[in-house]
N, C-alpha and C. Protein backbone atom coordinates (compact mmCIF):
# COMPACT_ATOMS: atom_id res chain seq x y z
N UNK A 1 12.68 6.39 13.36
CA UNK A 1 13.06 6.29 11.97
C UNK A 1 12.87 7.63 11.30
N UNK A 2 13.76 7.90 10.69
CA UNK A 2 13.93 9.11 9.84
C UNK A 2 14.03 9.14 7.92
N UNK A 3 13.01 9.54 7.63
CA UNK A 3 12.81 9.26 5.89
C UNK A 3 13.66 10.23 5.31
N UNK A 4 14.33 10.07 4.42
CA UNK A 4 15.51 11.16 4.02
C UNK A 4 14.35 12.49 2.91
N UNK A 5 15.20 13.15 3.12
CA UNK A 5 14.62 14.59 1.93
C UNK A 5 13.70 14.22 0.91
N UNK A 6 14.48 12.87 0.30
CA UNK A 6 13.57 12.89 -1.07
C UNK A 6 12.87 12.40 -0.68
N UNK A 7 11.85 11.48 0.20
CA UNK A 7 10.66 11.17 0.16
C UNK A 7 9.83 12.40 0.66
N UNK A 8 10.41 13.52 1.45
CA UNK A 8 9.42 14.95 2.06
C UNK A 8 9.55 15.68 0.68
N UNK A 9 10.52 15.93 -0.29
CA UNK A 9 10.50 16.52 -1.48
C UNK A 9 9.84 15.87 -2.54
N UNK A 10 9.71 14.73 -2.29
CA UNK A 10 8.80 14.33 -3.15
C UNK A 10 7.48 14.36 -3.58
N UNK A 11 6.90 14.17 -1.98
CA UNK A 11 5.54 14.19 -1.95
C UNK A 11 5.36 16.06 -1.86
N UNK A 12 5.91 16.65 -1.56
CA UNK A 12 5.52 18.00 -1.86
C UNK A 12 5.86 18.29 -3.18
N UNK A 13 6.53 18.15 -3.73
CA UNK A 13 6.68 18.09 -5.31
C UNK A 13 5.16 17.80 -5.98
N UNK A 14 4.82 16.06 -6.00
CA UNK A 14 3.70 15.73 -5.88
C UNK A 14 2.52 16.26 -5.91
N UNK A 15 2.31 16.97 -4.97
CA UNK A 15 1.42 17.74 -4.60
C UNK A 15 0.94 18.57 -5.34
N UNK A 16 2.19 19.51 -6.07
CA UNK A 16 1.80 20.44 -6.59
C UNK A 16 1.01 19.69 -8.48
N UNK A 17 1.31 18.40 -8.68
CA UNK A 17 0.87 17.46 -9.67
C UNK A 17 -0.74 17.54 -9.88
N UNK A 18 -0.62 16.72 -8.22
CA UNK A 18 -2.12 16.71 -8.01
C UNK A 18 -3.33 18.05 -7.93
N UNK A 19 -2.55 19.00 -7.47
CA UNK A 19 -3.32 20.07 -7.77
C UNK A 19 -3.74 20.37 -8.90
N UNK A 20 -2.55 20.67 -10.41
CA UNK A 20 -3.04 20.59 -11.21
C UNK A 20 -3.72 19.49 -11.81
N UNK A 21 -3.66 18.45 -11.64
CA UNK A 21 -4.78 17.47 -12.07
C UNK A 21 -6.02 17.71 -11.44
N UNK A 22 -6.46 18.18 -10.08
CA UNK A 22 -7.78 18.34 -9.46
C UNK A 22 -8.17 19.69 -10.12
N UNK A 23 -7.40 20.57 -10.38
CA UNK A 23 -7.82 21.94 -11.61
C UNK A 23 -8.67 21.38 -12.99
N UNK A 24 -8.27 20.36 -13.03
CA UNK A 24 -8.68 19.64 -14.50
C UNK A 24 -7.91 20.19 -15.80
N UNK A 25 -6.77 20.97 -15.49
CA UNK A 25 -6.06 21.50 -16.25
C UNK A 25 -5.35 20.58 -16.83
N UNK A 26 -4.68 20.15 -16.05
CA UNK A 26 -3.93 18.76 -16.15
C UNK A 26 -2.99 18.99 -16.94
N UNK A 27 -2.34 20.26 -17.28
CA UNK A 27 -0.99 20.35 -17.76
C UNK A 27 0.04 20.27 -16.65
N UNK A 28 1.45 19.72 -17.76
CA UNK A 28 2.36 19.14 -17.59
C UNK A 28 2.93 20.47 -16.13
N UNK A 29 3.56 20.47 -15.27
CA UNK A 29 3.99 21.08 -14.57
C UNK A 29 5.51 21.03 -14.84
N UNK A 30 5.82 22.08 -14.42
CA UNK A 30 7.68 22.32 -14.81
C UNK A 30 8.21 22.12 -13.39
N UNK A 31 9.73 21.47 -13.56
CA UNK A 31 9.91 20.97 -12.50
C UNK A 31 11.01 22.17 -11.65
N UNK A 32 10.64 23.14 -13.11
CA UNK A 32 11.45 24.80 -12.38
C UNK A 32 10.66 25.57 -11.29
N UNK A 33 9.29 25.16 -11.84
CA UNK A 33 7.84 26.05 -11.12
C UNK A 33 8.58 25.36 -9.90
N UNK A 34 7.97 23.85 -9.74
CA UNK A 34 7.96 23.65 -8.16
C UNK A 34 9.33 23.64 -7.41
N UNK A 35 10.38 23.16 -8.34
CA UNK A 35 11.53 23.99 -7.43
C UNK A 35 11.42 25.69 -7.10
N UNK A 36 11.41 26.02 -7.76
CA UNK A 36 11.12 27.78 -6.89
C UNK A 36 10.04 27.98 -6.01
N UNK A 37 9.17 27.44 -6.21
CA UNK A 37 8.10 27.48 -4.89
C UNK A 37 8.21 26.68 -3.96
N UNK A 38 9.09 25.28 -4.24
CA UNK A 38 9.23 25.11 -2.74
C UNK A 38 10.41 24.35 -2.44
N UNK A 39 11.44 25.73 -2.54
CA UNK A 39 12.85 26.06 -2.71
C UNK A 39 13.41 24.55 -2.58
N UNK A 40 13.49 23.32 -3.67
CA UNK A 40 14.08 22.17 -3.67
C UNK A 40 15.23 22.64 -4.63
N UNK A 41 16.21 22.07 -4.87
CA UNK A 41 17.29 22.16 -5.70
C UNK A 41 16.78 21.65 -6.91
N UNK A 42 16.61 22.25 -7.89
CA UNK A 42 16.46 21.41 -9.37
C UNK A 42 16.79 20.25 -9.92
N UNK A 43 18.00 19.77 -9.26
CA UNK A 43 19.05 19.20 -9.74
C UNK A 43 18.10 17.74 -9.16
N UNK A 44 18.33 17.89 -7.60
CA UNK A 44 17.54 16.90 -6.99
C UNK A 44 16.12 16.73 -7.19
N UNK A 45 15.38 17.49 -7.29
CA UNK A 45 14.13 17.57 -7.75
C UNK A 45 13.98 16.49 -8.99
N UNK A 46 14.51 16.69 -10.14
CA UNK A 46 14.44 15.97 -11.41
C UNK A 46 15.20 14.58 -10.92
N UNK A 47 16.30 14.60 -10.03
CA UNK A 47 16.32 13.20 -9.73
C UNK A 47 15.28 12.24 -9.40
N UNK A 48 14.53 13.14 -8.18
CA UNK A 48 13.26 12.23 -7.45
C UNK A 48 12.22 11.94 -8.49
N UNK A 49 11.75 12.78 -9.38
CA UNK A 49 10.91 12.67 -10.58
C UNK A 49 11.13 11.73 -11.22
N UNK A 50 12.32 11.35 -11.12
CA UNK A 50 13.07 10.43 -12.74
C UNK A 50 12.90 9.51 -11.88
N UNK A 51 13.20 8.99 -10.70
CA UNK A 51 12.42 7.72 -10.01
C UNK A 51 11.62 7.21 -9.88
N UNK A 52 10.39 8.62 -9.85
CA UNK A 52 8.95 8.28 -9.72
C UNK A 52 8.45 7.73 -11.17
N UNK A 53 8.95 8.81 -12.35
CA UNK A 53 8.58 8.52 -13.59
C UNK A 53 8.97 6.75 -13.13
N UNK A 54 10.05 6.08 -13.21
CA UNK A 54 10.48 4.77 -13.33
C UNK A 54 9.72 3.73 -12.27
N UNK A 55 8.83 4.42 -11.77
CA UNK A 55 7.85 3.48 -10.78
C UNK A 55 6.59 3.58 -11.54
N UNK A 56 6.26 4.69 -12.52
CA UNK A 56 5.59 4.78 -13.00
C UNK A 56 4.20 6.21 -12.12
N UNK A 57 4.57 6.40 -11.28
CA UNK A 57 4.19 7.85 -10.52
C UNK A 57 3.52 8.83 -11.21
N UNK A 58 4.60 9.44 -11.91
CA UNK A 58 4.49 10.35 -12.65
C UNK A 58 5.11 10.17 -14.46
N UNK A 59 4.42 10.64 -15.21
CA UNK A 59 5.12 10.91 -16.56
C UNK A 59 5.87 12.17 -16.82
N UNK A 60 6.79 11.93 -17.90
CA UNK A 60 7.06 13.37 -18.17
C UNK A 60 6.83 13.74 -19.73
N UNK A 61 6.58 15.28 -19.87
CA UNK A 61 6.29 15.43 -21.18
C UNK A 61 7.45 16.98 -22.04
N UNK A 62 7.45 16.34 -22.88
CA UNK A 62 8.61 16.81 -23.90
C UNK A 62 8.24 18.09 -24.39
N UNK A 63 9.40 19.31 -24.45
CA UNK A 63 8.98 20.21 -25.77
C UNK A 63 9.01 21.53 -24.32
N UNK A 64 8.71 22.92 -25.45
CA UNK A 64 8.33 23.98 -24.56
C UNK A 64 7.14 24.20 -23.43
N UNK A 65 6.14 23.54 -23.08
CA UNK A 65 5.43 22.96 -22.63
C UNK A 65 5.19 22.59 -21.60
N UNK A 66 6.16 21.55 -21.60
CA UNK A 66 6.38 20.17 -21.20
C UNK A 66 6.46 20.02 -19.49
N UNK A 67 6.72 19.17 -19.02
CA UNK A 67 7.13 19.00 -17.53
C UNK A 67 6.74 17.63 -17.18
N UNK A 68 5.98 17.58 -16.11
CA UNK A 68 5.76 16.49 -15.16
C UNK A 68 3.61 16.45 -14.88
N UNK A 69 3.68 15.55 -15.25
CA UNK A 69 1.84 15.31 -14.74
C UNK A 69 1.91 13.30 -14.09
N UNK A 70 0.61 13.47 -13.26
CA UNK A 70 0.73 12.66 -12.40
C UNK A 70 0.55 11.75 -13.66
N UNK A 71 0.41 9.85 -13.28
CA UNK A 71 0.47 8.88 -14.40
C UNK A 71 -1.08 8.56 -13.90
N UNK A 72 -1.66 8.54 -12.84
CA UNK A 72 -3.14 8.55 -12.32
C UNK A 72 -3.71 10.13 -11.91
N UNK A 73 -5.05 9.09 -11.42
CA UNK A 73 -5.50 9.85 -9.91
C UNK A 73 -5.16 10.15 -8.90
N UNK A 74 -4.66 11.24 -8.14
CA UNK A 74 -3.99 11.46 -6.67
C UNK A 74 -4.54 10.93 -5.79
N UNK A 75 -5.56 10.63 -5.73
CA UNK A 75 -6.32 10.27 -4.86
C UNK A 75 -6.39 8.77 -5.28
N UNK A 76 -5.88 8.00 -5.57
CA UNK A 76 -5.14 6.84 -5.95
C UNK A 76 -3.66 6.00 -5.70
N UNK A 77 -3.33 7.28 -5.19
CA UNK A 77 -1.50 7.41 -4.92
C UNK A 77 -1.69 7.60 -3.94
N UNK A 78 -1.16 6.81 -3.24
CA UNK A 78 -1.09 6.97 -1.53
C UNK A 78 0.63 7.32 -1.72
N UNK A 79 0.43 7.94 -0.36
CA UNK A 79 2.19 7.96 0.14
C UNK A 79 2.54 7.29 0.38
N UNK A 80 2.29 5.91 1.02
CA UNK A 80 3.04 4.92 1.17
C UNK A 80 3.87 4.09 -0.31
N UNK A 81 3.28 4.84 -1.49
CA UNK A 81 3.47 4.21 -2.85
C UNK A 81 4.75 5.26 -3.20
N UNK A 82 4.49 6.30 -2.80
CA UNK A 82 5.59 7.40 -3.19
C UNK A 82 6.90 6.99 -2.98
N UNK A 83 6.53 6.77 -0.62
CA UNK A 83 8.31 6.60 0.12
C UNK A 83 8.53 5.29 -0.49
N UNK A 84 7.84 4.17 -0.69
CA UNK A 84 8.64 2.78 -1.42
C UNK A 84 9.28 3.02 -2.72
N UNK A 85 8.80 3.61 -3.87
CA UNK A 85 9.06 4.11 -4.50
C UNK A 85 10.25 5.00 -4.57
N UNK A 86 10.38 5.89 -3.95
CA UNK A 86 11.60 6.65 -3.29
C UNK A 86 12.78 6.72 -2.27
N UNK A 87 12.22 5.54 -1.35
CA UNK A 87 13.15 5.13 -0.33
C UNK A 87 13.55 3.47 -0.48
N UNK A 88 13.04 2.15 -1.31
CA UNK A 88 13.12 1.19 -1.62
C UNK A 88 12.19 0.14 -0.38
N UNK A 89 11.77 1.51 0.78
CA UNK A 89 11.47 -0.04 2.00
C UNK A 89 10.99 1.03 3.32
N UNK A 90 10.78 0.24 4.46
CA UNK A 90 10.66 1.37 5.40
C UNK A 90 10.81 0.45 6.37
N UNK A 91 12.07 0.56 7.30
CA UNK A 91 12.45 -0.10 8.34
C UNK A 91 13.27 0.85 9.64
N UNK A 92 12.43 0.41 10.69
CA UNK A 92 12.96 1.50 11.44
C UNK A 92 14.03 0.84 12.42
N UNK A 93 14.77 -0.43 11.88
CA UNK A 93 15.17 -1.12 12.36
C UNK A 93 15.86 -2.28 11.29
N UNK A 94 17.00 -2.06 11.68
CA UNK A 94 17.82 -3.11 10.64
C UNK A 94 17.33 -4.55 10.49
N UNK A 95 17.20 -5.17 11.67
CA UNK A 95 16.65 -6.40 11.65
C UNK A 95 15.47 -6.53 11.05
N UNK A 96 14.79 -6.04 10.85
CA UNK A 96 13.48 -6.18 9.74
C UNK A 96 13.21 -6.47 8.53
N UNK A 97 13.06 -7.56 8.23
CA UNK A 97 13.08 -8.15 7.22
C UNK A 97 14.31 -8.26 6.60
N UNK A 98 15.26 -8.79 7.19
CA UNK A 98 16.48 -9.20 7.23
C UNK A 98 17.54 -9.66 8.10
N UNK A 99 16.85 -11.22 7.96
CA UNK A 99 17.12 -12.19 9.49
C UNK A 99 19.17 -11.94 9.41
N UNK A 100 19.70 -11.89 8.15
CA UNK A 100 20.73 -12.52 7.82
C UNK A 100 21.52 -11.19 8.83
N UNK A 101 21.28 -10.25 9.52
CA UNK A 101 22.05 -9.17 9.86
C UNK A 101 22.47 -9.42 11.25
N UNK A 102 21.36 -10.59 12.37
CA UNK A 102 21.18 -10.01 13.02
C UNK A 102 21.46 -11.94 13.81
N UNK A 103 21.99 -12.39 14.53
CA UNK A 103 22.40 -13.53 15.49
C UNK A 103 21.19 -14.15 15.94
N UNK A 104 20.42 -12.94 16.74
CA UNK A 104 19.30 -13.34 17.40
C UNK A 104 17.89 -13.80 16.88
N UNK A 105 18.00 -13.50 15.73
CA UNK A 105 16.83 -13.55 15.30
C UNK A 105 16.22 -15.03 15.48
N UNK A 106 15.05 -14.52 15.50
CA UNK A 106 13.73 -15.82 15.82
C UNK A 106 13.70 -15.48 16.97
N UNK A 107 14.77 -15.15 18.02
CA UNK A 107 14.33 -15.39 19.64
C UNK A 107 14.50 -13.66 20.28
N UNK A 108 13.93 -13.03 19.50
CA UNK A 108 14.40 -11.76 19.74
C UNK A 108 13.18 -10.70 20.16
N UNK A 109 12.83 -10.12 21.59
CA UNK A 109 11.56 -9.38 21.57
C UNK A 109 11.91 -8.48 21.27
N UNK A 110 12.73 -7.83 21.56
CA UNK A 110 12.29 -6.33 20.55
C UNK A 110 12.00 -6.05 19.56
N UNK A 111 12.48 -7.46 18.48
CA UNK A 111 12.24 -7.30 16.94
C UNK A 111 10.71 -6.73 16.81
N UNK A 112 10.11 -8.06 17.49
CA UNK A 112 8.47 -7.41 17.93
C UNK A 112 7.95 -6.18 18.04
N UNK A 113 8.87 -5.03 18.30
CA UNK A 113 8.55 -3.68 18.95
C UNK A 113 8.96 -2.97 17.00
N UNK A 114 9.99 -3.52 16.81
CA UNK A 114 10.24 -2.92 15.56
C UNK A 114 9.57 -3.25 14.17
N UNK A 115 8.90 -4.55 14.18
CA UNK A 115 7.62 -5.19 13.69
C UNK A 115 7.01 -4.14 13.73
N UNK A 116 5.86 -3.80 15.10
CA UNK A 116 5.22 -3.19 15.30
C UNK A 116 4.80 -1.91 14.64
N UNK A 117 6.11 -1.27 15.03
CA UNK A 117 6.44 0.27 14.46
C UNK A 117 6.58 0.38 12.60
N UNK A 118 7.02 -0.56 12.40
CA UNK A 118 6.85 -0.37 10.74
C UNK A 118 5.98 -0.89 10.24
N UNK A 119 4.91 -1.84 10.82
CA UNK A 119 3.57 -1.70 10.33
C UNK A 119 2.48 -0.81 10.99
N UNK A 120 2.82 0.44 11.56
CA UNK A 120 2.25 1.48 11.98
C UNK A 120 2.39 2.30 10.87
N UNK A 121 3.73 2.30 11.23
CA UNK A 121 4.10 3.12 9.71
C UNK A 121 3.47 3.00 8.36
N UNK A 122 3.37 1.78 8.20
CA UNK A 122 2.86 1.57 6.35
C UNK A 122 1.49 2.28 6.63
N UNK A 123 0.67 1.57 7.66
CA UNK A 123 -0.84 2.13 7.30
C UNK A 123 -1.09 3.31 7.93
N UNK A 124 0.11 4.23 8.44
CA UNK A 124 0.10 5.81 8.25
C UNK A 124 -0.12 6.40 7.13
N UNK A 125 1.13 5.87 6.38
CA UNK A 125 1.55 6.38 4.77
C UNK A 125 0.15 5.75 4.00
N UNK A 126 -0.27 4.65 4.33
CA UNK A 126 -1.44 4.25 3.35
C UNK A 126 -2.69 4.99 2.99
N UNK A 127 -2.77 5.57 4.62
CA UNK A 127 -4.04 6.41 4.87
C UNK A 127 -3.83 7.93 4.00
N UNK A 128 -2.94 8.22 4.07
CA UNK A 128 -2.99 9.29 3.07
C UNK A 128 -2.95 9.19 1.22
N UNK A 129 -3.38 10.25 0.63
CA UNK A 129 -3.27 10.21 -0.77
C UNK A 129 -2.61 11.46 -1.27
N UNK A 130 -2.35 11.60 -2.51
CA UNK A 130 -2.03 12.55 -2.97
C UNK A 130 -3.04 13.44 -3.48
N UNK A 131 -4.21 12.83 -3.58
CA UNK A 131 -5.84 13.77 -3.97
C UNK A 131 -5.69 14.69 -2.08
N UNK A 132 -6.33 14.05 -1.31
CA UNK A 132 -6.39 14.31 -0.22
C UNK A 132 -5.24 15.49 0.45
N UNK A 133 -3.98 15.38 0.07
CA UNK A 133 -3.42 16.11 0.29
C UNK A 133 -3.40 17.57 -0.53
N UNK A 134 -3.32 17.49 -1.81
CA UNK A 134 -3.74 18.60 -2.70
C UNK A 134 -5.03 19.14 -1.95
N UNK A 135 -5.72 18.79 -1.65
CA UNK A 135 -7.29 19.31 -1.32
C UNK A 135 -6.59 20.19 0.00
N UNK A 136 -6.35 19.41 1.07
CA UNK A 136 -5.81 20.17 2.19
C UNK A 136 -4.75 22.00 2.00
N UNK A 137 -4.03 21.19 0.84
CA UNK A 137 -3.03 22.26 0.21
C UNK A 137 -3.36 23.74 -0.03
N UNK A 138 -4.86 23.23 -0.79
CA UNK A 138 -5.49 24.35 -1.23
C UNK A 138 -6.30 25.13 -0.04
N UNK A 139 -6.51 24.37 0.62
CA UNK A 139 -7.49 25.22 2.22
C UNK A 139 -6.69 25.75 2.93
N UNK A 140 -5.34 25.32 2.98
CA UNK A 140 -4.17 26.33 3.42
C UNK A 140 -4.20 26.97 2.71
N UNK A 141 -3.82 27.50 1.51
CA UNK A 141 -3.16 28.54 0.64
C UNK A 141 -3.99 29.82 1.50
N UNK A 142 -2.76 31.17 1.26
CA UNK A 142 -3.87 31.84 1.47
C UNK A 142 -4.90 32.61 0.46
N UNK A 143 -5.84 33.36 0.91
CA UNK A 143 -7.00 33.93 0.23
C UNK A 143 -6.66 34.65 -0.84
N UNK A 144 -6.77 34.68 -2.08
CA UNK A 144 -6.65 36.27 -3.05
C UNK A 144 -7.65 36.97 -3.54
N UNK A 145 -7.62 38.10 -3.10
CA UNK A 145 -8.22 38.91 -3.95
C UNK A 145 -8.31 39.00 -5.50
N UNK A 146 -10.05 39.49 -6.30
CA UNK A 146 -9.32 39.38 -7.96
C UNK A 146 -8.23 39.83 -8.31
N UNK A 147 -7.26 40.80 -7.42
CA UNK A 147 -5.87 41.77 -8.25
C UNK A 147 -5.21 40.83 -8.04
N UNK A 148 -5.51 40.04 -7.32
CA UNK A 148 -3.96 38.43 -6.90
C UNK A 148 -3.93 38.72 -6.05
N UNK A 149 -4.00 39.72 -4.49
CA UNK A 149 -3.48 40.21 -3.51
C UNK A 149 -3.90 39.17 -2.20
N UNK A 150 -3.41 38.79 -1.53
CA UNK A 150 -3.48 38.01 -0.05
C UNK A 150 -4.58 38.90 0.50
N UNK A 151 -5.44 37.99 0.91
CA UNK A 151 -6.79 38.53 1.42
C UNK A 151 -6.81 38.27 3.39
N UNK A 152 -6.63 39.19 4.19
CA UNK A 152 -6.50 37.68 5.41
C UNK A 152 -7.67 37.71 5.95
């Protein structure tokens, strides 16, 4: 199974939320910043936002200012809340949870195998957060010096 762009653009979008919320800054982020840093199209970017805002994810805020801040704690937001949110479902397999597609159903083992795999999946996505990931984010970044300069 393959999750399309906007759920990987999302949660990196995301990310950059949660960072500023773990700053305690907790201003609004522009959704220009994180498109240029992590070269998403604007266009699409504010799409995925405007979804999340409508799941309730993220808010957005008005004016010169303004942008995107998380609606919680990141560390509250799992990814599995993001891709439902952004993808409607997670099936790596048509027949899943949707007997009406498929002849065999009820007498079918592989369904079993595809069962399987998408409840692997959820409590992949569950196990992560968006706190947790910001934290990681930042132990990657690299080092700066006080002038701003990359330290290695």
């Amino acid at each position: 199974m393959l999750l399309t762009t906007r759920s990987s653009y999302g949660v990196r979008g995301l990310i950059h939320l949660a960072i500023a919320y773990k700053k305690e800054d907790r201003r609004p982020v522009s959704a220009g910043r994180v498109s240029r840093e992590e070269g998403i199209s604007i266009t699409y970017l504010e799409q995925i936002f405007n979804r999340l805002k409508a799941h309730g994810i993220v808010k957005s805020v008005r004016g010169p200012r303004g942008g995107y801040v998380l609606a919680g704690d990141p560390s509250k937001i799992s990814v599995y809340e993001v891709v439902m949110a952004l993808e409607g479902g997670i099936s790596p397999g048509k027949c899943i949870g949707n007997k009406k597609i498929c002849t065999k159903a009820g007498r079918c083992a592989s369904k079993e195998v595809w069962e399987e795999v998408a409840k692997q999946i959820t409590g992949t996505l569950e196990r992560f957060n968006l706190g947790d990931l910001a934290t990681r984010t930042l132990e990657l970044a690299p080092k700066k010096n006080a002038k701003g300069r990359r330290v290695k």
